[in-house]
PDB file of N, CA and C in Angstrom:
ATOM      1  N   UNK A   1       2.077  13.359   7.769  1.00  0.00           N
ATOM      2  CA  UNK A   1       2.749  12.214   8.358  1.00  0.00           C
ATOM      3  C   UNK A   1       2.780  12.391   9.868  1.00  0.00           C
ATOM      4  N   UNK A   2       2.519  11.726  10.316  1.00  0.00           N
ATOM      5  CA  UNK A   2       2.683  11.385  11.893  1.00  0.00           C
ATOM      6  C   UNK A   2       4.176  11.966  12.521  1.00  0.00           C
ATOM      7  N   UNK A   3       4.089  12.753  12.760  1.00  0.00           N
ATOM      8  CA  UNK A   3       5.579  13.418  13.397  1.00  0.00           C
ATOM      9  C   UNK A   3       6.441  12.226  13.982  1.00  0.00           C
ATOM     10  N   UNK A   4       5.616  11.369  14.936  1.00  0.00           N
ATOM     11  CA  UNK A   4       6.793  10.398  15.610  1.00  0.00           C
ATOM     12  C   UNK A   4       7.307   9.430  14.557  1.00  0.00           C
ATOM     13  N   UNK A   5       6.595   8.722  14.055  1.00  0.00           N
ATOM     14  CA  UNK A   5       7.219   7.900  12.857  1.00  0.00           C
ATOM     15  C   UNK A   5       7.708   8.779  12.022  1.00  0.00           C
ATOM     16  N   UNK A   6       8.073   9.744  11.576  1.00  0.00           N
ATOM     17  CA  UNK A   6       8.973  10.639  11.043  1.00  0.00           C
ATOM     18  C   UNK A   6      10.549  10.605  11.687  1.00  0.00           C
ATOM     19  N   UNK A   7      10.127  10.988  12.823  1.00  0.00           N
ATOM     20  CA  UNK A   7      11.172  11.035  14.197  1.00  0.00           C
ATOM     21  C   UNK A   7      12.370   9.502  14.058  1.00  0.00           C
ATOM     22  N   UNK A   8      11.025   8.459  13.641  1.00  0.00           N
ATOM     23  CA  UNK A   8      11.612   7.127  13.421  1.00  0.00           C
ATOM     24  C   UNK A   8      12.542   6.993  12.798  1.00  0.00           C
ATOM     25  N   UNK A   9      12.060   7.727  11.802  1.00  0.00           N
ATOM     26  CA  UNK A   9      12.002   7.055   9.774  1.00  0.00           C
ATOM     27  C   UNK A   9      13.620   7.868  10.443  1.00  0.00           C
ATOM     28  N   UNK A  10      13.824   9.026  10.647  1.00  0.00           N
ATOM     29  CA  UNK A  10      15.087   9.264  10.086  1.00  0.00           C
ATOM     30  C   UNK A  10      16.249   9.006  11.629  1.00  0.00           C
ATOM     31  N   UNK A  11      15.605   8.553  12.367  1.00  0.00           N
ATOM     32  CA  UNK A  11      16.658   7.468  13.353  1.00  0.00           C
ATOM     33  C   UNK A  11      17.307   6.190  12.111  1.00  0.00           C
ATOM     34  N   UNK A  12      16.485   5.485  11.328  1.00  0.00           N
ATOM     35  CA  UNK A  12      17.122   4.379  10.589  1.00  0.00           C
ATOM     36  C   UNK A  12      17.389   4.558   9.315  1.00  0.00           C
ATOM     37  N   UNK A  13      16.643   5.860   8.941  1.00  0.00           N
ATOM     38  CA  UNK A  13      17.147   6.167   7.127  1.00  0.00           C
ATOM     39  C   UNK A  13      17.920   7.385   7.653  1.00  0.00           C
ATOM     40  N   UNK A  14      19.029   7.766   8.170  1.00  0.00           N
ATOM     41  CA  UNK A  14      19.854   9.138   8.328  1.00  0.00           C
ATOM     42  C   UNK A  14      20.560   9.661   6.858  1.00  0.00           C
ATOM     43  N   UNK A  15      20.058  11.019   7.158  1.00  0.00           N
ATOM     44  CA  UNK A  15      20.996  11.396   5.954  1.00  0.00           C
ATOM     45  C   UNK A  15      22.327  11.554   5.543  1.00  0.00           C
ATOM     46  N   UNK A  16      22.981  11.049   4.346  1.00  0.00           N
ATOM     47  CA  UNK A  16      24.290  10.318   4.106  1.00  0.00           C
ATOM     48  C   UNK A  16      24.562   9.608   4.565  1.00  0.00           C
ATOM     49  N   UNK A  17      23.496   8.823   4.517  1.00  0.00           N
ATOM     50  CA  UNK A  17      24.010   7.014   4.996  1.00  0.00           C
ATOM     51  C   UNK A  17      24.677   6.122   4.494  1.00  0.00           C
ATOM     52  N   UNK A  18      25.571   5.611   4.964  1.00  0.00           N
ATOM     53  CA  UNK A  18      26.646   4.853   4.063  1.00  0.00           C
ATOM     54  C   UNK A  18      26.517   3.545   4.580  1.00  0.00           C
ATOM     55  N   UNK A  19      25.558   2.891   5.627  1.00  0.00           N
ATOM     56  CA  UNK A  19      25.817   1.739   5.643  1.00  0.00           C
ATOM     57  C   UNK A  19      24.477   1.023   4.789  1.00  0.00           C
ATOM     58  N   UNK A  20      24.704  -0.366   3.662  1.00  0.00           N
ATOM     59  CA  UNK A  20      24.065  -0.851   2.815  1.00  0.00           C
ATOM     60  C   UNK A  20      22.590  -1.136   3.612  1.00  0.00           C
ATOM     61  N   UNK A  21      22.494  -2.037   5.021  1.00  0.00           N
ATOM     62  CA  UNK A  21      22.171  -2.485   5.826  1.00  0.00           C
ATOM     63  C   UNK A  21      20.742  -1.321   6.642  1.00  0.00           C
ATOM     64  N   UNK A  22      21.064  -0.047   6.301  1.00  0.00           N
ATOM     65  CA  UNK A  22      20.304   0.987   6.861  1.00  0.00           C
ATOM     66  C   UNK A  22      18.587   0.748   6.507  1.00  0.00           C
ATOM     67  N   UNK A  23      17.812   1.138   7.596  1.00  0.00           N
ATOM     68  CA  UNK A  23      16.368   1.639   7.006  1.00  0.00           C
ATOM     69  C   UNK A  23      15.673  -0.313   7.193  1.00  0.00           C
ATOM     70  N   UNK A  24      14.186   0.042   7.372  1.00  0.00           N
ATOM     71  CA  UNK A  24      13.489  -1.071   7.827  1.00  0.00           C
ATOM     72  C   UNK A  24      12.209  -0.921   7.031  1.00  0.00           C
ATOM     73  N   UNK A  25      11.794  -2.565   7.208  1.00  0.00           N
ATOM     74  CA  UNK A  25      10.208  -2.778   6.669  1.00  0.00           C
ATOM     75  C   UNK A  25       9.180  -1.412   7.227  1.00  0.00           C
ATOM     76  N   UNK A  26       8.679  -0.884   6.177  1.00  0.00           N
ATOM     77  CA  UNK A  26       7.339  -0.468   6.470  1.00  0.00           C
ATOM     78  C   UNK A  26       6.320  -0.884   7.390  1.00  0.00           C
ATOM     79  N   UNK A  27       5.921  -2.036   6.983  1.00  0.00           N
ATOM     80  CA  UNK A  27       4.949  -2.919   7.174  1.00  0.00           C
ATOM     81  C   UNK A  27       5.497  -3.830   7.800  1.00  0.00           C
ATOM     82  N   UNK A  28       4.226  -4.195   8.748  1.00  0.00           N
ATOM     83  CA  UNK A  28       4.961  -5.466   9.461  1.00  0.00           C
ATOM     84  C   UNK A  28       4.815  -6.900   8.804  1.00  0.00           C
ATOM     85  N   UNK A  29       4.087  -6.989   8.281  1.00  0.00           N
ATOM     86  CA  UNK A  29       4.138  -8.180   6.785  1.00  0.00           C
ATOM     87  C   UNK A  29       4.610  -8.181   5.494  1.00  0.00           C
ATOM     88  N   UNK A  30       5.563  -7.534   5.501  1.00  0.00           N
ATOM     89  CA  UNK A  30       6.285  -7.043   4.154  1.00  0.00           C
ATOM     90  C   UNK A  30       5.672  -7.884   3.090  1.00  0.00           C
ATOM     91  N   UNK A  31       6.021  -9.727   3.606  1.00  0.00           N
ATOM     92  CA  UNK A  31       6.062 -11.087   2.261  1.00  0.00           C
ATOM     93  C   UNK A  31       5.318 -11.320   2.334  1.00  0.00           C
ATOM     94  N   UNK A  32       3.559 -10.628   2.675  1.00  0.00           N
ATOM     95  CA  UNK A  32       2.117 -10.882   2.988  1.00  0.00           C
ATOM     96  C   UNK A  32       1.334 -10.191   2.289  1.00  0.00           C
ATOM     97  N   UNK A  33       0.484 -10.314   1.252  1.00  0.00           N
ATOM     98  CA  UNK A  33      -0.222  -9.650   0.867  1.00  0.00           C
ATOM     99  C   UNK A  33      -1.618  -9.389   1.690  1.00  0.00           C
ATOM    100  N   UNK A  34      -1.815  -8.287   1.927  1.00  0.00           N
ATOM    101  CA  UNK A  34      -2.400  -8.059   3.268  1.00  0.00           C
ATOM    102  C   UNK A  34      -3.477  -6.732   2.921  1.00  0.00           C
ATOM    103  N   UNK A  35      -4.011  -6.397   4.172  1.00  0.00           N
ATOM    104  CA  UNK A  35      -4.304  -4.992   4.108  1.00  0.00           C
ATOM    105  C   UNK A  35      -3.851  -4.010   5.101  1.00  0.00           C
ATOM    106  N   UNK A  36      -2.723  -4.180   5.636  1.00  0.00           N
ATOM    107  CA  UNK A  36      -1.779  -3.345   6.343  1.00  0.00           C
ATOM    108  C   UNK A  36      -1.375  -2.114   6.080  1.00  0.00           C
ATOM    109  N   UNK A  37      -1.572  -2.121   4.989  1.00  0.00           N
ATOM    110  CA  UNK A  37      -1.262  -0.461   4.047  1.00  0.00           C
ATOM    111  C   UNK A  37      -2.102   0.195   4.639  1.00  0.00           C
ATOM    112  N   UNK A  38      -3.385  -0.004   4.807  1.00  0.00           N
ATOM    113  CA  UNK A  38      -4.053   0.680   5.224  1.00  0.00           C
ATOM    114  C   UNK A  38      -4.523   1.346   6.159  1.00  0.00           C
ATOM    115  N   UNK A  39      -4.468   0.072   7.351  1.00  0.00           N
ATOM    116  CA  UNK A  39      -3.856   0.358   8.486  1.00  0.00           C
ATOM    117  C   UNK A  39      -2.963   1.277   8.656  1.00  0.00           C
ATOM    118  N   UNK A  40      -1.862   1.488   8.355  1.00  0.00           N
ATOM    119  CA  UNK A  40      -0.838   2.301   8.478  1.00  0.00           C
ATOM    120  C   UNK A  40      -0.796   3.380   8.102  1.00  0.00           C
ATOM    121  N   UNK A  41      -2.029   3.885   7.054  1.00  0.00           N
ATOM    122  CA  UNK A  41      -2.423   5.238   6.431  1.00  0.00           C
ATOM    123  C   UNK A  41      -3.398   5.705   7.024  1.00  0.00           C
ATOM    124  N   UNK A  42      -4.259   5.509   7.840  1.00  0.00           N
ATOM    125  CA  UNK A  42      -4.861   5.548   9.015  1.00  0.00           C
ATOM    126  C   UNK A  42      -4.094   6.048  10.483  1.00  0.00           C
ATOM    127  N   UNK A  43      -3.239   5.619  10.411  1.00  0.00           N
ATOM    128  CA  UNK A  43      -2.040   6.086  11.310  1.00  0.00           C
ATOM    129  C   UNK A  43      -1.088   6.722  11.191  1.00  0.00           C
ATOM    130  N   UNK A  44      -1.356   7.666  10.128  1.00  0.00           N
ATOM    131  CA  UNK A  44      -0.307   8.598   9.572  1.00  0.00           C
ATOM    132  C   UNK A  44       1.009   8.215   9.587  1.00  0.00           C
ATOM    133  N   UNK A  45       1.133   6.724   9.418  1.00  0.00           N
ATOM    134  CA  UNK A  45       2.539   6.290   8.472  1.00  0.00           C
ATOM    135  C   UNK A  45       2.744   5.593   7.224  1.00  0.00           C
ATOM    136  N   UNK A  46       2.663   6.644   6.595  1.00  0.00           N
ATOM    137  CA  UNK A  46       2.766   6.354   5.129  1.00  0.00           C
ATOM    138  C   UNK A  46       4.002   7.637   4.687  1.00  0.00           C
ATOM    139  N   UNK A  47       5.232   7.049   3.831  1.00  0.00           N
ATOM    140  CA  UNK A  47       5.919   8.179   3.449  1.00  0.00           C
ATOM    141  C   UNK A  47       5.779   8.510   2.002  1.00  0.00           C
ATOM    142  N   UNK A  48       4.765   8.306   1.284  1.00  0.00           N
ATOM    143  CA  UNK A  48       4.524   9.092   0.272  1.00  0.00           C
ATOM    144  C   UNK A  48       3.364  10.176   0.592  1.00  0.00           C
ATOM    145  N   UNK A  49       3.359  11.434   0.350  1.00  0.00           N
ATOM    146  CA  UNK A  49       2.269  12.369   0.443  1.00  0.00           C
ATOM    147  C   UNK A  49       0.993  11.758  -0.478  1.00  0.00           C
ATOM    148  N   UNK A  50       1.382  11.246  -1.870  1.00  0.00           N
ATOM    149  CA  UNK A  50      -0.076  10.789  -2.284  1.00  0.00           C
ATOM    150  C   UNK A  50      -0.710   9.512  -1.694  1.00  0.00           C
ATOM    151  N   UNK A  51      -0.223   9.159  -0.842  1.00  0.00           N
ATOM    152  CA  UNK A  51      -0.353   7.989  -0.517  1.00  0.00           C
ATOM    153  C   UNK A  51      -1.199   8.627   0.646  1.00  0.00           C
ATOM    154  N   UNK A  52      -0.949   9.112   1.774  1.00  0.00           N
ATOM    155  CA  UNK A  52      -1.104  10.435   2.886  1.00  0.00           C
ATOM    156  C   UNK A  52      -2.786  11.025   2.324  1.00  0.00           C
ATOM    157  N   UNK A  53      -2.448  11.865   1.010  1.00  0.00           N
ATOM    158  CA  UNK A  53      -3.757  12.704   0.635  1.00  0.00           C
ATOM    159  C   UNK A  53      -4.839  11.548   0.495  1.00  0.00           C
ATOM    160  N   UNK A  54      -4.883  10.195   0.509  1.00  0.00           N
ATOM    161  CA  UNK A  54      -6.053   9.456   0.520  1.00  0.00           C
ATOM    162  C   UNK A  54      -7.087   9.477   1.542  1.00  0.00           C
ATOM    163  N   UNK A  55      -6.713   9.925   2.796  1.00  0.00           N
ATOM    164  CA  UNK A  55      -7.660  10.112   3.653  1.00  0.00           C
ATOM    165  C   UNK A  55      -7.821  11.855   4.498  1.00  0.00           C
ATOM    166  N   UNK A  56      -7.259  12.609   3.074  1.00  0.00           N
ATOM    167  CA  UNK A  56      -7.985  13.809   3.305  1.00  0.00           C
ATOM    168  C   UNK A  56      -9.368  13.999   2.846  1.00  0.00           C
ATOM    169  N   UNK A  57      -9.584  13.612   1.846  1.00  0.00           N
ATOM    170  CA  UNK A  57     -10.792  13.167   0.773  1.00  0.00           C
ATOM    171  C   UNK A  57     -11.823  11.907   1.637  1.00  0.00           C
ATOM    172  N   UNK A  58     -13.101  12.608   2.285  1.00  0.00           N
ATOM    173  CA  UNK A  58     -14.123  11.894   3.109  1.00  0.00           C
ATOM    174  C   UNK A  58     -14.372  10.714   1.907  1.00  0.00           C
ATOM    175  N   UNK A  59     -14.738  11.131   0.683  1.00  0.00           N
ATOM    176  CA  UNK A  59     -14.922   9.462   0.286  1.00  0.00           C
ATOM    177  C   UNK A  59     -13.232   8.666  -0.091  1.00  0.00           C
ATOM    178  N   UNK A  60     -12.553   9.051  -0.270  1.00  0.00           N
ATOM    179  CA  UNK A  60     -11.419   8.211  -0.653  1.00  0.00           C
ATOM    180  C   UNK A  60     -11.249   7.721   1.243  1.00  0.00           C
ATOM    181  N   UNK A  61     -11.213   8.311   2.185  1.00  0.00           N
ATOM    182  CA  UNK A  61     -11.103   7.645   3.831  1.00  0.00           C
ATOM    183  C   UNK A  61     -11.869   7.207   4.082  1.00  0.00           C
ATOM    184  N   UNK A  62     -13.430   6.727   3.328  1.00  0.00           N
ATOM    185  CA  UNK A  62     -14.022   6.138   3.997  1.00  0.00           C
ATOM    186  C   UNK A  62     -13.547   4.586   3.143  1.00  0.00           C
ATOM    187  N   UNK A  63     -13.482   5.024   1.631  1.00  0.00           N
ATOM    188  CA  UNK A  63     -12.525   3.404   1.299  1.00  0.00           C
ATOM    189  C   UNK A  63     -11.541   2.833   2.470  1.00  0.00           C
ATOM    190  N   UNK A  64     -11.087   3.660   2.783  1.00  0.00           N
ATOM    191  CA  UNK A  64      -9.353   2.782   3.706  1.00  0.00           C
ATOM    192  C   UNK A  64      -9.578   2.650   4.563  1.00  0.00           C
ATOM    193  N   UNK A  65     -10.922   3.462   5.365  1.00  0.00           N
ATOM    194  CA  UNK A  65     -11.323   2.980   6.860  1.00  0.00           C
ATOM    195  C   UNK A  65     -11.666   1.044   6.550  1.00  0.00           C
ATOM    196  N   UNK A  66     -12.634   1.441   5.355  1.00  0.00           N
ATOM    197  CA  UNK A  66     -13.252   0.042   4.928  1.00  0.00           C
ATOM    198  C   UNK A  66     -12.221  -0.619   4.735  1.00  0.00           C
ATOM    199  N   UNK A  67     -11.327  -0.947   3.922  1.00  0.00           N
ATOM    200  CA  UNK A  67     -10.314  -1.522   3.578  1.00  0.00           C
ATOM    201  C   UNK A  67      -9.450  -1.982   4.875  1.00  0.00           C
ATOM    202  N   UNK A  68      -9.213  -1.346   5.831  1.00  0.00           N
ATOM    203  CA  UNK A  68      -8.544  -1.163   6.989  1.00  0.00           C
ATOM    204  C   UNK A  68      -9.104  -2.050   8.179  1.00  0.00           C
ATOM    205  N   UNK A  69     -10.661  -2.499   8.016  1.00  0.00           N
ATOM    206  CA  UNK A  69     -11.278  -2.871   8.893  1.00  0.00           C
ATOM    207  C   UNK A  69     -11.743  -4.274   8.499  1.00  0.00           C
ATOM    208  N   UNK A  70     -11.523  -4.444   7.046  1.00  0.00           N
ATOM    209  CA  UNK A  70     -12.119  -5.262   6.637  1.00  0.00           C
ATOM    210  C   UNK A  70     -10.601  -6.219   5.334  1.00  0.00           C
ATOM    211  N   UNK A  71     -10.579  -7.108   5.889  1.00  0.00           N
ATOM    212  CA  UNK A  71      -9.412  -7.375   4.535  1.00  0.00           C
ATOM    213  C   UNK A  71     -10.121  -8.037   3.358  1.00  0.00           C
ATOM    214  N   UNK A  72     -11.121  -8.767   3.677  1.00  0.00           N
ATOM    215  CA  UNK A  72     -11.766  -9.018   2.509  1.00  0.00           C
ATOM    216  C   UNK A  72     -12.428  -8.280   1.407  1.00  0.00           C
ATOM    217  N   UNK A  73     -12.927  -7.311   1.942  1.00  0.00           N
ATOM    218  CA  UNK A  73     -13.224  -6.135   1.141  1.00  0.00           C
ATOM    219  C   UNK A  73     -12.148  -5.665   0.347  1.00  0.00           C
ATOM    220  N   UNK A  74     -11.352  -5.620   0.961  1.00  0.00           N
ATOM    221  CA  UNK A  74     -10.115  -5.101  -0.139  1.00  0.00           C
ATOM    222  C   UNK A  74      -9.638  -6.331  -0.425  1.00  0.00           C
ATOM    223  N   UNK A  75      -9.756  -7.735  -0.406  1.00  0.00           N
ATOM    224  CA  UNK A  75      -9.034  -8.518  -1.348  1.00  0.00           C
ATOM    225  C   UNK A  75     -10.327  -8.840  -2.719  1.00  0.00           C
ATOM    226  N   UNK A  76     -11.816  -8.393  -2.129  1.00  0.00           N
ATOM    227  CA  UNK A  76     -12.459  -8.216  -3.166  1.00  0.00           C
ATOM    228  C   UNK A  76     -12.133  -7.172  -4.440  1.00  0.00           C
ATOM    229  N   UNK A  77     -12.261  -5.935  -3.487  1.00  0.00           N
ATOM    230  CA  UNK A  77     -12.173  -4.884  -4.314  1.00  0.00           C
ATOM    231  C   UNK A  77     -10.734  -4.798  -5.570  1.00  0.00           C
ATOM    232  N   UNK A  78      -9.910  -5.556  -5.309  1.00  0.00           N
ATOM    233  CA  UNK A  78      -8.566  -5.763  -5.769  1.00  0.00           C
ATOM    234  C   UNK A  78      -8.267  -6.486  -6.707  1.00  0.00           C
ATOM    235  N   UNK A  79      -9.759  -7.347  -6.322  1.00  0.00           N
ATOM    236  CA  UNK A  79      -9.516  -8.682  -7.556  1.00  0.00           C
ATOM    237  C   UNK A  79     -10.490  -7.939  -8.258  1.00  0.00           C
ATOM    238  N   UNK A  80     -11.432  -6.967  -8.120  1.00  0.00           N
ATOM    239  CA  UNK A  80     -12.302  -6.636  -9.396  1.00  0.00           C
ATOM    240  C   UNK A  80     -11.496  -5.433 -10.120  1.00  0.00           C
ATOM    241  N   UNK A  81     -10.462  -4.684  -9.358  1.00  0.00           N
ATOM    242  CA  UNK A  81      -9.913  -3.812 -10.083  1.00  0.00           C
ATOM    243  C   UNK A  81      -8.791  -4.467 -11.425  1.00  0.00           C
ATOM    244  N   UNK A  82      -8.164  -5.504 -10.721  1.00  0.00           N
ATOM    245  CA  UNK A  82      -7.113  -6.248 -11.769  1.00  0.00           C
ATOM    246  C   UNK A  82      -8.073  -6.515 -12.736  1.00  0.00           C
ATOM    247  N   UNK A  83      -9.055  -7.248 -12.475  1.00  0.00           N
ATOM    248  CA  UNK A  83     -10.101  -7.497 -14.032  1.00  0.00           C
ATOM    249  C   UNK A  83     -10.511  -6.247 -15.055  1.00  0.00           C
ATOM    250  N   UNK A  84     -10.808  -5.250 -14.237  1.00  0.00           N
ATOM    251  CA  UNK A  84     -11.199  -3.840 -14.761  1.00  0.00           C
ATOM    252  C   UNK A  84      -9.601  -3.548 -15.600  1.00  0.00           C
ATOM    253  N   UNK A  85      -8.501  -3.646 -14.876  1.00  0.00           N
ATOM    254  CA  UNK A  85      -7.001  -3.042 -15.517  1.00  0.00           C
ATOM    255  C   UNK A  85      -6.674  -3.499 -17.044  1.00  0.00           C
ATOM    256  N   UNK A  86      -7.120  -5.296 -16.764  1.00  0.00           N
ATOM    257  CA  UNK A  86      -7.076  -5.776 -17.924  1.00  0.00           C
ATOM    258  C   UNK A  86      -7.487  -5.503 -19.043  1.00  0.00           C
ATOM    259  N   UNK A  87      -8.795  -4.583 -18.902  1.00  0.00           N
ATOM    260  CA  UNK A  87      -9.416  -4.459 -20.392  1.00  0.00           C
ATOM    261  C   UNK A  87      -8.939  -3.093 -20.730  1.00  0.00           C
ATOM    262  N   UNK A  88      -8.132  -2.660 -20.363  1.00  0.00           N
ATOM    263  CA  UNK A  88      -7.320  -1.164 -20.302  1.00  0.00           C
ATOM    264  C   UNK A  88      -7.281  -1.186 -21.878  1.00  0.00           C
ATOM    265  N   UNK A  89      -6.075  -2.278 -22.405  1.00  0.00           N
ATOM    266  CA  UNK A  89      -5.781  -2.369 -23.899  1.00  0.00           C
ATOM    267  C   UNK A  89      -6.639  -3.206 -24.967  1.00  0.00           C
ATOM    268  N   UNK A  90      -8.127  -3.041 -24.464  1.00  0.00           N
ATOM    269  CA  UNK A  90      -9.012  -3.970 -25.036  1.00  0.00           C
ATOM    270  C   UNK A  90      -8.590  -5.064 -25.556  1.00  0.00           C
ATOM    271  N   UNK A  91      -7.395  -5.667 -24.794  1.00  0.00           N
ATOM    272  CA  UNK A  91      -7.368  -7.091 -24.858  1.00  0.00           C
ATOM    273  C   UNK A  91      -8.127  -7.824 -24.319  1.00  0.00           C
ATOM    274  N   UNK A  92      -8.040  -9.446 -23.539  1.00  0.00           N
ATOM    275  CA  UNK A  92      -8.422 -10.155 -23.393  1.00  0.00           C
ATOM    276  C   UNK A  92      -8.935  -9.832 -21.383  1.00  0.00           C
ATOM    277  N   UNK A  93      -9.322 -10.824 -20.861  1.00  0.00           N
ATOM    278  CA  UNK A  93      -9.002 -10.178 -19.062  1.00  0.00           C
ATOM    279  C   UNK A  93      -8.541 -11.789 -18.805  1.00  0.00           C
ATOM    280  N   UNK A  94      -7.288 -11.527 -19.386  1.00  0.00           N
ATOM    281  CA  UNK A  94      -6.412 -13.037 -18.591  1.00  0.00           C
ATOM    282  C   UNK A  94      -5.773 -12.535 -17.551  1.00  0.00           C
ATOM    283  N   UNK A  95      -6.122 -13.404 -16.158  1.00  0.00           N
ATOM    284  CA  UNK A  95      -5.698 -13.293 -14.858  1.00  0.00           C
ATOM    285  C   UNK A  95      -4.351 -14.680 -14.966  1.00  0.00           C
ATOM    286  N   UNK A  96      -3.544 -13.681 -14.750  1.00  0.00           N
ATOM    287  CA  UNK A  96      -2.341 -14.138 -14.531  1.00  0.00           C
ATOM    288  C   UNK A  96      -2.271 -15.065 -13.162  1.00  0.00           C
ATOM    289  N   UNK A  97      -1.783 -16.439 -13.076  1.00  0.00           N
ATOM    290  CA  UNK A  97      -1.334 -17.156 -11.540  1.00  0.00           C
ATOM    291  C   UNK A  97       0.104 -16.487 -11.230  1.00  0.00           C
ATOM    292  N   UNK A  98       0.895 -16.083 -12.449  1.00  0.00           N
ATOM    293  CA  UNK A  98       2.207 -15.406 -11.905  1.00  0.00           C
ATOM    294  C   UNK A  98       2.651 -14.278 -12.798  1.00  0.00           C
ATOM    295  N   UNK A  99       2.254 -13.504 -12.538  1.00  0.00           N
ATOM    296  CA  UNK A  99       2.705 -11.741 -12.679  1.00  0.00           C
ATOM    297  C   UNK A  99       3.718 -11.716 -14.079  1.00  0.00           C
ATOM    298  N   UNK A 100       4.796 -12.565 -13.735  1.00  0.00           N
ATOM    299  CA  UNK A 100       5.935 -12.695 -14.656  1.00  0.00           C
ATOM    300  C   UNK A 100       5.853 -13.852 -16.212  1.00  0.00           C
ATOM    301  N   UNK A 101       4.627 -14.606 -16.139  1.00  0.00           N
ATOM    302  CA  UNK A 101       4.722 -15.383 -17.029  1.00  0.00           C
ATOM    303  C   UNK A 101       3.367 -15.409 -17.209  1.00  0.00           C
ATOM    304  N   UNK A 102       3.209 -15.518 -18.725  1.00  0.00           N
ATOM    305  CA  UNK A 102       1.998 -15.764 -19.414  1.00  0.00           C
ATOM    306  C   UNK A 102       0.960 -17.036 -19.171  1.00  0.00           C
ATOM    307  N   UNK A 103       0.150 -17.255 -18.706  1.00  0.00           N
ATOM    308  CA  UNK A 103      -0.953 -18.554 -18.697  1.00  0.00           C
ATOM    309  C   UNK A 103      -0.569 -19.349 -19.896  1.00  0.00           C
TER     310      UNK A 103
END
């Protein structure tokens, strides 16, 4: 992790924090489905370590460089993985319009 955004993280997440209100967006598009993640793992701010180990691994960093540089690529790559997820339970590959309710 990037030492200064560390430095950040615990200016607004302090430990034994008692106010509800504490700690901020990650991302600067939180309500955006985006490719900002990536961006930001590229920049050593990401606070999960597995999240982090993706661009220790030359081919897993050259995905997120791609991903990072390119948003279409990753809104491709994203829509072929959900199709791939689907046939997980050799069901059907119904693409959901809303996550929460059935077509």
């Amino acid at each position: 992790m990037n030492p200064s955004f560390a430095t950040s993280l615990r200016q607004v997440c302090p430990k034994h924090n008692k106010v509800k209100s504490a700690g901020a967006n990650l991302d600067s598009s939180p309500t955006v489905f985006d490719n900002a993640y990536f961006k930001l793992l590229l920049q050593g701010k990401s606070i999960f370590s597995s999240d982090q180990a993706l661009i220790t691994s030359s081919r897993t960093k050259a995905l997120v460089a791609k991903f990072a540089a390119n948003q279409e690529e990753f809104f491709d790559a994203f829509v072929k993985s959900m199709i791939k997820m689907s046939s997980i339970n050799g069901g059907g590959t119904e693409i959901r319009l809303d996550c929460r309710v059935v077509n």
